[in-house]
C-alpha atoms as a PDB file:
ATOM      1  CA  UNK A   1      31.549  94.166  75.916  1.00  0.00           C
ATOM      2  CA  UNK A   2      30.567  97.124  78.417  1.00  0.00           C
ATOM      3  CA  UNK A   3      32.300  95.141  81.148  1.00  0.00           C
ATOM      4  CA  UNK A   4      35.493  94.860  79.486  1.00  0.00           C
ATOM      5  CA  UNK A   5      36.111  98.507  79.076  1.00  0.00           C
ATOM      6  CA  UNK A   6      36.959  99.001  82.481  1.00  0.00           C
ATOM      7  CA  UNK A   7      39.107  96.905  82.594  1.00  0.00           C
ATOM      8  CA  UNK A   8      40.912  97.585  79.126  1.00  0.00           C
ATOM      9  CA  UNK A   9      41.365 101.455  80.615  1.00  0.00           C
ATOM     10  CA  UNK A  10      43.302 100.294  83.388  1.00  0.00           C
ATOM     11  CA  UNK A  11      45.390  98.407  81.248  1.00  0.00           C
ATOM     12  CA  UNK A  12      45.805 101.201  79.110  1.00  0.00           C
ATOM     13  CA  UNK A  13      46.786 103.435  81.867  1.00  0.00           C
ATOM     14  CA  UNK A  14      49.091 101.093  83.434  1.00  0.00           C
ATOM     15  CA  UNK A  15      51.089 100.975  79.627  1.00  0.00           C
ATOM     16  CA  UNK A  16      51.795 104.691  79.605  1.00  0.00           C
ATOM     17  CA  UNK A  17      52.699 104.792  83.296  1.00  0.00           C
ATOM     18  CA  UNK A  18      55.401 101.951  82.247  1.00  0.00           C
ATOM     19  CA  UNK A  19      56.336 104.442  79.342  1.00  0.00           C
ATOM     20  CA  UNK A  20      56.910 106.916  81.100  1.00  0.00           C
ATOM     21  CA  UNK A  21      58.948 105.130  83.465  1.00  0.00           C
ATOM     22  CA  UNK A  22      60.998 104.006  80.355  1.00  0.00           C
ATOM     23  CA  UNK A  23      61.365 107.372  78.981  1.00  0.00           C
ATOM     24  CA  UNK A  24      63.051 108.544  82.155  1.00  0.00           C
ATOM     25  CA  UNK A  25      65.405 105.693  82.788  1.00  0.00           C
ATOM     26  CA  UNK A  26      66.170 106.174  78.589  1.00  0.00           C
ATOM     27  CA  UNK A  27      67.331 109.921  79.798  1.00  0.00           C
ATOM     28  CA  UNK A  28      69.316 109.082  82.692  1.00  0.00           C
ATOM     29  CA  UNK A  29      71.216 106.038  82.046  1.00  0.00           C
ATOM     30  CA  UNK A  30      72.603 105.374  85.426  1.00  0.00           C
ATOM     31  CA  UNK A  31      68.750 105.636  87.105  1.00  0.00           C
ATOM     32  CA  UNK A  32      68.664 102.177  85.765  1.00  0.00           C
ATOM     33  CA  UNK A  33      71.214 100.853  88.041  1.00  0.00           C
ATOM     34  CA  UNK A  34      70.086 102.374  90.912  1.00  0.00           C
ATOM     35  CA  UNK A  35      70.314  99.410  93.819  1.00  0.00           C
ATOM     36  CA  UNK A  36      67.698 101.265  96.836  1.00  0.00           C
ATOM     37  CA  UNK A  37      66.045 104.443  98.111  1.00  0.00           C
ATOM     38  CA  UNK A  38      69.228 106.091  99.255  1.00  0.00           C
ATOM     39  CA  UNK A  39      70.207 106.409  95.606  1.00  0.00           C
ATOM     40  CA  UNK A  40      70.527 110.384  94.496  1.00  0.00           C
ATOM     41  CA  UNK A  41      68.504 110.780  91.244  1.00  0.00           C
ATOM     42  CA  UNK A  42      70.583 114.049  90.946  1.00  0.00           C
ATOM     43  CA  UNK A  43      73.911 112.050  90.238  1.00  0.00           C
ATOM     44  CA  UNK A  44      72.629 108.646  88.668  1.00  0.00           C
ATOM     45  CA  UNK A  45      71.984 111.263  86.018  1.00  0.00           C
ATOM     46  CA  UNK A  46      74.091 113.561  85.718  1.00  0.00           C
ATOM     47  CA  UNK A  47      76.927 111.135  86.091  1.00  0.00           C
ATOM     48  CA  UNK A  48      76.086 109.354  82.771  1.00  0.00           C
ATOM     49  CA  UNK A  49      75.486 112.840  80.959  1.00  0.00           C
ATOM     50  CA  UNK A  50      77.990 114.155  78.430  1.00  0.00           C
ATOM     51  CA  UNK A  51      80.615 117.002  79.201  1.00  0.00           C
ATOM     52  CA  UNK A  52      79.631 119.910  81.657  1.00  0.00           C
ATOM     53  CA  UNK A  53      76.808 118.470  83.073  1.00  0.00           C
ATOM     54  CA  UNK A  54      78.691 115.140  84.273  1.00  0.00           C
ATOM     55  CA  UNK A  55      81.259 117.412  85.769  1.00  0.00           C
ATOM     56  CA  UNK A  56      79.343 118.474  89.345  1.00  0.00           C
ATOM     57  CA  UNK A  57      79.236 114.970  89.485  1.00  0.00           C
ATOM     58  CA  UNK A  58      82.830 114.356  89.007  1.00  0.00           C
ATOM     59  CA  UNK A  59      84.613 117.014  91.093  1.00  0.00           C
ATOM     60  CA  UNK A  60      81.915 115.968  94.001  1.00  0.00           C
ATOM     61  CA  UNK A  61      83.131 112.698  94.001  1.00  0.00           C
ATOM     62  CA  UNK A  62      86.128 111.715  96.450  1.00  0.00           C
ATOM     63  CA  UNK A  63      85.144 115.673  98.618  1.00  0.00           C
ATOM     64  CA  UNK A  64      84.768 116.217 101.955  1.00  0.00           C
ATOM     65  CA  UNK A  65      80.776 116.896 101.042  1.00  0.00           C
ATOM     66  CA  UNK A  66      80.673 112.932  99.379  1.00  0.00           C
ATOM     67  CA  UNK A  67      82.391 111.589 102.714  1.00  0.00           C
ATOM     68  CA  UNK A  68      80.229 113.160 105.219  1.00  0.00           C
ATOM     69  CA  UNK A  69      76.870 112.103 102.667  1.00  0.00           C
ATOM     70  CA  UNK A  70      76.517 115.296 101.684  1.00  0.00           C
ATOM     71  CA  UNK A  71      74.731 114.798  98.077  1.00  0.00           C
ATOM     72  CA  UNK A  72      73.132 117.499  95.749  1.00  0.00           C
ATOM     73  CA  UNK A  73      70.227 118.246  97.407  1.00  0.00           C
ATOM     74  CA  UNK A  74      71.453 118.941 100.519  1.00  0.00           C
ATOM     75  CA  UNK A  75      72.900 122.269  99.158  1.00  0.00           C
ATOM     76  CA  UNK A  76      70.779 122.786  95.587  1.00  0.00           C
ATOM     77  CA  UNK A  77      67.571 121.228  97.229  1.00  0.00           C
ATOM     78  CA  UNK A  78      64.794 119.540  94.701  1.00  0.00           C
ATOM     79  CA  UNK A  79      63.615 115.650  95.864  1.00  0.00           C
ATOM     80  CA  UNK A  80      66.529 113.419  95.479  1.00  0.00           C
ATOM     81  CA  UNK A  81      64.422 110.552  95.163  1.00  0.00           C
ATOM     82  CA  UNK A  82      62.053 111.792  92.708  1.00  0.00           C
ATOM     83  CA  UNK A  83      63.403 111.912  88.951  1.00  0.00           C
ATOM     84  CA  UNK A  84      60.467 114.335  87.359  1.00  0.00           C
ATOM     85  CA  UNK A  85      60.720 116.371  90.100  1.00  0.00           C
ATOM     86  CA  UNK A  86      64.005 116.735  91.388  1.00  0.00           C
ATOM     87  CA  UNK A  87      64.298 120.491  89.957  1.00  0.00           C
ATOM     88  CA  UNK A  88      60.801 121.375  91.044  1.00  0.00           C
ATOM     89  CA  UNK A  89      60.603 124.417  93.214  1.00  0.00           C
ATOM     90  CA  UNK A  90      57.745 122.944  94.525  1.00  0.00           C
ATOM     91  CA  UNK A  91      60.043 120.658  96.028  1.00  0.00           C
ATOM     92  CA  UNK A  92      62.678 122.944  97.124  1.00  0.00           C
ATOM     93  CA  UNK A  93      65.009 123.359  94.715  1.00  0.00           C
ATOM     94  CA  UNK A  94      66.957 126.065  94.879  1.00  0.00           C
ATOM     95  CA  UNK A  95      69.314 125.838  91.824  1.00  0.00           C
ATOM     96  CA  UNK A  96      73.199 127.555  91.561  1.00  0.00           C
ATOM     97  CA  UNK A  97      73.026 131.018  93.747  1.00  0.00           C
ATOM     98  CA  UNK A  98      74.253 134.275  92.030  1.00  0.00           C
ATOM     99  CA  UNK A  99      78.156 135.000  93.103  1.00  0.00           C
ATOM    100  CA  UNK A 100      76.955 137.185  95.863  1.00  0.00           C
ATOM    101  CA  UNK A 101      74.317 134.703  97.494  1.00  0.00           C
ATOM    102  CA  UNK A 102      77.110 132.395  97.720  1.00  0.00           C
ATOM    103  CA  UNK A 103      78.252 132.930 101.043  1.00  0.00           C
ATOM    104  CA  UNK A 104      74.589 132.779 102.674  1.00  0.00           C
ATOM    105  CA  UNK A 105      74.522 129.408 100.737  1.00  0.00           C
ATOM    106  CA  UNK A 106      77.150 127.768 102.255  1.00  0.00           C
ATOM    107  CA  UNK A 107      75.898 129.643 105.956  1.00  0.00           C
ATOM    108  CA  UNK A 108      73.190 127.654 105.796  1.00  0.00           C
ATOM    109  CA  UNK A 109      75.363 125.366 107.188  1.00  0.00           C
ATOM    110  CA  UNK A 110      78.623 127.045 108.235  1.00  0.00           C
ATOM    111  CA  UNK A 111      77.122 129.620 110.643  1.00  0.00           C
ATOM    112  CA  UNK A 112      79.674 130.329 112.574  1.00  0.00           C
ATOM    113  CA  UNK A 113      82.275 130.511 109.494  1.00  0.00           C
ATOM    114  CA  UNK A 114      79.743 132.778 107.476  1.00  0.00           C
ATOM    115  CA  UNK A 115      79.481 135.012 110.815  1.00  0.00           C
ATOM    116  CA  UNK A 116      83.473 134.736 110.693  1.00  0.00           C
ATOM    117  CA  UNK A 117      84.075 135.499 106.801  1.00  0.00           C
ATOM    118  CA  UNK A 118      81.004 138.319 106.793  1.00  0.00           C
ATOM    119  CA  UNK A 119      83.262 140.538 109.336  1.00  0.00           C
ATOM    120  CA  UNK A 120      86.329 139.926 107.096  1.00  0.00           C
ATOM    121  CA  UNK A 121      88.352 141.986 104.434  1.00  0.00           C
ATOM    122  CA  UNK A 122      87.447 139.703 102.349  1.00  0.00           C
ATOM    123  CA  UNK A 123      83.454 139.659 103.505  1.00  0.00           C
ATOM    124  CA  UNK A 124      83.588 143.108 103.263  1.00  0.00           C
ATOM    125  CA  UNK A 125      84.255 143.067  99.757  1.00  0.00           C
ATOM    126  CA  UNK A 126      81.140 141.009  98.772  1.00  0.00           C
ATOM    127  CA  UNK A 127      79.627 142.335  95.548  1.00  0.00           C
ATOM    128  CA  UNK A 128      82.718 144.301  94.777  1.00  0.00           C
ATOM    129  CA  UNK A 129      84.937 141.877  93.199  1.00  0.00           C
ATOM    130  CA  UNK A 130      85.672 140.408  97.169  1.00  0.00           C
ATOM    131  CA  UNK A 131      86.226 136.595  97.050  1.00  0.00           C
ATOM    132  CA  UNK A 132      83.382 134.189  98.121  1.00  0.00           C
ATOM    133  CA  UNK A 133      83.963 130.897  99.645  1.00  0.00           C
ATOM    134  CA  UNK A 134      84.209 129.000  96.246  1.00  0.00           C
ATOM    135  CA  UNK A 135      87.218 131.386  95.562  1.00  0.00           C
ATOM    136  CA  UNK A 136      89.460 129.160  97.980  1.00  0.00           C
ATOM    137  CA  UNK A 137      87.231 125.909  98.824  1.00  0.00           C
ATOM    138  CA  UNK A 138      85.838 125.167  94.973  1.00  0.00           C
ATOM    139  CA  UNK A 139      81.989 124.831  94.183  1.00  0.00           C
ATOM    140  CA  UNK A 140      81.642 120.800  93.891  1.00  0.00           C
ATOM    141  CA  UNK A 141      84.969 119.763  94.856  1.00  0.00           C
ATOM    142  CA  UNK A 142      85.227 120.779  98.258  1.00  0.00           C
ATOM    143  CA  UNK A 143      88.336 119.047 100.425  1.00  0.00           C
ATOM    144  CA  UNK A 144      88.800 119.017 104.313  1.00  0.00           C
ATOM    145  CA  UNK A 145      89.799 122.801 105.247  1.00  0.00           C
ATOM    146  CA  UNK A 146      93.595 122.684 105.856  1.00  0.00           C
ATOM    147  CA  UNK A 147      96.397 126.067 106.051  1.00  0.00           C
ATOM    148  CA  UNK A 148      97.175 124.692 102.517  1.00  0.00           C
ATOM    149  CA  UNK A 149      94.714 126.275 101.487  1.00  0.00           C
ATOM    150  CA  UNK A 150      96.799 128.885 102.214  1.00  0.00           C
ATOM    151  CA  UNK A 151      99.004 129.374  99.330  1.00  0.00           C
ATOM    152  CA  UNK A 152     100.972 131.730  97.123  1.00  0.00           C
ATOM    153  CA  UNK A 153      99.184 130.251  93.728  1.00  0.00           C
ATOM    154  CA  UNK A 154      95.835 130.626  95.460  1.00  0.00           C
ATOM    155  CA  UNK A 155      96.493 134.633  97.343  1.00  0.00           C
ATOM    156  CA  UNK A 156      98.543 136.055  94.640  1.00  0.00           C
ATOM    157  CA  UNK A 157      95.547 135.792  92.286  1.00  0.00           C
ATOM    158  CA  UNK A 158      94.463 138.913  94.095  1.00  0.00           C
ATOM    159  CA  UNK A 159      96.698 140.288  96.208  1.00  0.00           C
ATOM    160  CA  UNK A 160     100.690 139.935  97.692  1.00  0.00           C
ATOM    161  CA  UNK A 161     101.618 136.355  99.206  1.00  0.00           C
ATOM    162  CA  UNK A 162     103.568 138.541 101.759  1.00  0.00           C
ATOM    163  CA  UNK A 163     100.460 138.858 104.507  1.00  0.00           C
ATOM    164  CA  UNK A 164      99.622 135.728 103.690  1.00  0.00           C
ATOM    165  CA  UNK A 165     102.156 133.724 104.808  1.00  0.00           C
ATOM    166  CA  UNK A 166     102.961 135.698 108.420  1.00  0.00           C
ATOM    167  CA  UNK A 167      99.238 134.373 109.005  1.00  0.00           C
ATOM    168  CA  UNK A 168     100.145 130.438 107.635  1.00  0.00           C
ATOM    169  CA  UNK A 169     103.285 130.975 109.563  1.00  0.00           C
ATOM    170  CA  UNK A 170     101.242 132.101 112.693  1.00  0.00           C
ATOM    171  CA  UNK A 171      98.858 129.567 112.575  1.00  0.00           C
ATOM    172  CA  UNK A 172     100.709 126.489 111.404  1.00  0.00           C
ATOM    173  CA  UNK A 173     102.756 126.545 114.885  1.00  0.00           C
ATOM    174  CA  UNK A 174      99.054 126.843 117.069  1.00  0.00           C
ATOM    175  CA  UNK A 175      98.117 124.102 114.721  1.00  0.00           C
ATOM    176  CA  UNK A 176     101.298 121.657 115.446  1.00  0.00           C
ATOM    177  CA  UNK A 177     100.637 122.467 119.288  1.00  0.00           C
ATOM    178  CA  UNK A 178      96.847 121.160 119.097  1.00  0.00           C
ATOM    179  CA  UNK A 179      97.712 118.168 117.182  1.00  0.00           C
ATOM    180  CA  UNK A 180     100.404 116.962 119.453  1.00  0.00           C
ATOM    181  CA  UNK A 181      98.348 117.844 122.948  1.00  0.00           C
ATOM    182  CA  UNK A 182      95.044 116.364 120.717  1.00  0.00           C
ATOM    183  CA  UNK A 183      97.574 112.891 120.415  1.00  0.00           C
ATOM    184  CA  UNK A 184      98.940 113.070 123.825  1.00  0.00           C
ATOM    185  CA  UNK A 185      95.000 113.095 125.283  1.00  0.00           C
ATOM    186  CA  UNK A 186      94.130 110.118 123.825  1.00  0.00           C
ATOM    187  CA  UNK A 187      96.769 108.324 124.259  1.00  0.00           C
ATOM    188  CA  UNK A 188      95.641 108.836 128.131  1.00  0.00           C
ATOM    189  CA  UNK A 189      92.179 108.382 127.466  1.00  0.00           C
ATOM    190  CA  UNK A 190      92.952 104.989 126.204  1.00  0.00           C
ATOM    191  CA  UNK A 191      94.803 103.949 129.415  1.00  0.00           C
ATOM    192  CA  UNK A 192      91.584 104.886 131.047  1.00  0.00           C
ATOM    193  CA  UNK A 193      92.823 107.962 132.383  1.00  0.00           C
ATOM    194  CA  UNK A 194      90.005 110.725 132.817  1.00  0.00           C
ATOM    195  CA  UNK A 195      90.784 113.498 130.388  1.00  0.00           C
ATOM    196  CA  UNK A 196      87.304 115.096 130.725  1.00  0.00           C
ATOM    197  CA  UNK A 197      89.314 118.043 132.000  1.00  0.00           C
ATOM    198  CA  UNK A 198      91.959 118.304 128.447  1.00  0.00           C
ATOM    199  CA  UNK A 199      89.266 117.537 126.078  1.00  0.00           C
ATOM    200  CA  UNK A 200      87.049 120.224 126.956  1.00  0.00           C
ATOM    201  CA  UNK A 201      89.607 122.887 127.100  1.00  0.00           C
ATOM    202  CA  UNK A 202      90.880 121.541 123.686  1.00  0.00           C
ATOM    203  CA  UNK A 203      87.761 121.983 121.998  1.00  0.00           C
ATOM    204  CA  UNK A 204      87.059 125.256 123.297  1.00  0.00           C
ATOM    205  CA  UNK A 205      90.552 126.494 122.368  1.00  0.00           C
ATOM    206  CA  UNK A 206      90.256 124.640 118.603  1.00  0.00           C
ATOM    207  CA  UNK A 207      87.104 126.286 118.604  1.00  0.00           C
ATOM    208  CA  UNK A 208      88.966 129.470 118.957  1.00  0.00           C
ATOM    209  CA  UNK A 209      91.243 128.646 116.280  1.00  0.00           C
ATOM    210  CA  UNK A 210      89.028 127.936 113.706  1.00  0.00           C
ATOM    211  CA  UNK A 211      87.418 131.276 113.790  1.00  0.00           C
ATOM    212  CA  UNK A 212      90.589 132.421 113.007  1.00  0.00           C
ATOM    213  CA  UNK A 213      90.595 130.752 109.352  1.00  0.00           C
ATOM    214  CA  UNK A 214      88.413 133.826 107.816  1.00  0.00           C
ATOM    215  CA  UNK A 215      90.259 136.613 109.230  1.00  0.00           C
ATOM    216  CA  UNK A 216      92.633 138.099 107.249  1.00  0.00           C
ATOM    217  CA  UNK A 217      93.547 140.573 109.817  1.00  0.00           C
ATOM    218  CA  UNK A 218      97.651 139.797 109.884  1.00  0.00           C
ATOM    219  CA  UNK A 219      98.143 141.133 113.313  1.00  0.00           C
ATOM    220  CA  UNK A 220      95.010 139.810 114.899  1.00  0.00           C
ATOM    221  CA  UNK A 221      95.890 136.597 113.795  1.00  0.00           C
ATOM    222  CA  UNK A 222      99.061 136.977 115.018  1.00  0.00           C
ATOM    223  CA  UNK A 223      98.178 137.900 118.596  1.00  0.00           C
ATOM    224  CA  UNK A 224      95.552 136.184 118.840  1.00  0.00           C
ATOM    225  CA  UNK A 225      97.788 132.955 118.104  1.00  0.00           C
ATOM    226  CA  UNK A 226      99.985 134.065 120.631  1.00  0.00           C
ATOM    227  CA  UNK A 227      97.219 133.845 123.204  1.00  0.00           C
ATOM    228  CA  UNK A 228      95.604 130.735 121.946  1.00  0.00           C
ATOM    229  CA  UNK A 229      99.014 128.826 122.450  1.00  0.00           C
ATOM    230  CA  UNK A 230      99.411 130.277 126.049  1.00  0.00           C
ATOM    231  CA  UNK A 231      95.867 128.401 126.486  1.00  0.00           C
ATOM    232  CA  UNK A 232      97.291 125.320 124.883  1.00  0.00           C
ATOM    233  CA  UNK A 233     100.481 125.958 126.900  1.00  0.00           C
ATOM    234  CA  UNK A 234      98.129 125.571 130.047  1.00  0.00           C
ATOM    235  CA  UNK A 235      96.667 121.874 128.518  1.00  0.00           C
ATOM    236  CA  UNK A 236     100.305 120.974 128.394  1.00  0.00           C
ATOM    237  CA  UNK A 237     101.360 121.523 131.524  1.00  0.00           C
ATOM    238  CA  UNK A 238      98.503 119.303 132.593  1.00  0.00           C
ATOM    239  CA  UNK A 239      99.594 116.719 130.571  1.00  0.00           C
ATOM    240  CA  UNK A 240     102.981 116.941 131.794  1.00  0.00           C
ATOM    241  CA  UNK A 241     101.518 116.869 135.317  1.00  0.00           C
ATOM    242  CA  UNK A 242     100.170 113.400 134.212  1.00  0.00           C
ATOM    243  CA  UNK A 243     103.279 112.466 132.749  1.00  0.00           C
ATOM    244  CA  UNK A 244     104.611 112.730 136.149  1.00  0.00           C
ATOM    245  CA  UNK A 245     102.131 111.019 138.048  1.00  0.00           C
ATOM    246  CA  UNK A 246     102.272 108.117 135.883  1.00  0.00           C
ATOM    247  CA  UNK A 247     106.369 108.368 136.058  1.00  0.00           C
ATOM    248  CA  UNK A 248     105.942 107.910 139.879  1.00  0.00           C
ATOM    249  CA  UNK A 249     103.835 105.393 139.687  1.00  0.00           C
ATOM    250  CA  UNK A 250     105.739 103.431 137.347  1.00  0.00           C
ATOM    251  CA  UNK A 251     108.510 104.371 140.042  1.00  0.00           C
ATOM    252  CA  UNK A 252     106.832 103.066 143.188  1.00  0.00           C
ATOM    253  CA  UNK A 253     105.445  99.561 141.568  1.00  0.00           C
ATOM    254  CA  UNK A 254     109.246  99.053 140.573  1.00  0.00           C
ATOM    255  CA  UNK A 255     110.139  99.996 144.111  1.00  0.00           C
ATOM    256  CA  UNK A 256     107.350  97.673 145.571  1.00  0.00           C
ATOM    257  CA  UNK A 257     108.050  94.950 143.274  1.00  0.00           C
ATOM    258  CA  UNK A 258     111.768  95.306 144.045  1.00  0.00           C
ATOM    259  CA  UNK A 259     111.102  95.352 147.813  1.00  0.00           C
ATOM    260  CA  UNK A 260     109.077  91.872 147.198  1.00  0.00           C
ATOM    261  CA  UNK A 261     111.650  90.332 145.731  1.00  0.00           C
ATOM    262  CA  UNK A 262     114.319  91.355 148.139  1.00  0.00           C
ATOM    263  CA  UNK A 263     112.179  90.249 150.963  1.00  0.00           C
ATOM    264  CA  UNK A 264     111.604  86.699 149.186  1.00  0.00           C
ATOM    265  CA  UNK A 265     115.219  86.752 148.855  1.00  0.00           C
ATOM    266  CA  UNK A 266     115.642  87.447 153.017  1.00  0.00           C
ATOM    267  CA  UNK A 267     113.402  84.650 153.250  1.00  0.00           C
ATOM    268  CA  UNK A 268     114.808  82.128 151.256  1.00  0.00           C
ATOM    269  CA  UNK A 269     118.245  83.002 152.782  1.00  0.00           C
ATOM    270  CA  UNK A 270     116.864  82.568 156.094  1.00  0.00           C
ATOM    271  CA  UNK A 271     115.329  79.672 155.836  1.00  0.00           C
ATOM    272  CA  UNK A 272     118.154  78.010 154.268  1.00  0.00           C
ATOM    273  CA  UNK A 273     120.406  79.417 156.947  1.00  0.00           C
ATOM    274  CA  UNK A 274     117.701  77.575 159.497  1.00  0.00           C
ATOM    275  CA  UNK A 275     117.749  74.378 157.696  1.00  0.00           C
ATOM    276  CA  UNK A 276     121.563  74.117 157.762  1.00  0.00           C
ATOM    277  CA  UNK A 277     121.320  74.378 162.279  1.00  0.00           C
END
């Protein structure tokens, strides 16, 4: 009888580690069809809860954070593969920041656009009824970054559309020039042209251009548009100068091929002409 108690522990033990287990699939639904380890505990739960707390999951779903694999705990933290402990601090989690940690949130991982937005108007403001990033971009439902998002329903919540829209105006022209010169490239590239040259000075120019997203400075913007498409005026002319070379290459293999057949045409006249003596 001694020996058996060992044994009847362990099968106790096993029994409420399976209850457990049950418990937690019992409160999140959607664990239960979870098909390998990249599964996100946070949203196999929270997507089968009722009302607000299904709604993270919701607006998440179909962003620009969802299509790059950005999940949960890449911004809240926690263990995304651990159910009991997903909101352990232990583990990392840092929760939802207060209104003015916000922007140092989403630095974490847009330096550059946090160094950008900090030495704003509008970073200025911070703590004093300023705009954060969720303002324009949304918490969970966070879409590519466009000048849409420049837009009189979205400014005139806070201030005149008027500024606004010189900036859009500004901006959308430098944007149309990139896009057509960013087209033109690799069109080229896929000829097999080397455009080592264009697609540096492209990125360091968009580079350039993006800063200029967070600065609400109307006539910064403005000028220093003006001197980003004189950059992008400089790609262009390179392009054209390919353009050209290509046109006179196109020229000279008509030419050559031209010349061939003329000279097969000599030939064949000629030798007729000898047959005939």
């Amino acid at each position: 009888m001694r020996q058996r108690i060992p044994g009847i522990m362990t099968a106790c033990r096993l029994m409420i580690t399976i209850f457990l287990v049950l418990l937690v699939i019992l409160a999140c639904p959607g664990l239960s069809a979870a098909t390998g380890t990249d599964e996100i505990v946070c949203i196999q739960c929270h997507g089968t809860l009722p009302g607000k707390y299904a709604e993270p999951v919701k607006l998440w779903q179909g962003s620009i954070h969802q299509e790059n694999g950005i999940a949960c705990n890449s911004c809240h933290g926690g263990d995304p593969k651990d159910a009991a402990n997903a909101m352990s601090p232990a583990r990392g989690f840092l929760g939802a920041p207060k209104e003015k940690d916000i922007p140092a949130f989403c630095g974490r991982c847009h330096v550059g656009v946090l160094k950008d937005y900090l030495s704003s108007h509008h970073g200025k403001a911070l703590g004093r009824g300023g705009p954060t990033c969720v303002t324009c971009h949304g918490n969970h439902k966070v879409f590519k970054a466009t000048l849409d998002l420049i837009n009189e329903k979205s400014c005139s919540r806070c201030h005149s559309f008027a500024q606004a829209e010189k900036i859009k105006a500004a901006m959308s022209e430098t944007e149309k020039m990139i896009m057509t010169i960013e087209t033109r490239t690799a069109g080229f590239k896929q000829q097999g042209i080397d455009t080592d040259r264009l697609e540096k000075g492209l990125f360091a120019v968009r580079n350039s251009f993006h800063s200029l997203f967070h600065t609400v400075d109307t006539d910064k913007v403005v000028a220093e548009s003006a001197r980003i498409r004189a950059e992008l005026k400089k790609l262009d002319d390179l392009l054209n100068g390919i353009d050209e070379q290509l046109r006179k290459r196109r020229l000279f293999g008509a030419a050559a091929v031209a010349a061939a057949l003329l000279a097969a045409l000599l030939l064949h006249l000629f030798r007729k002409t000898f047959d005939r003596d």
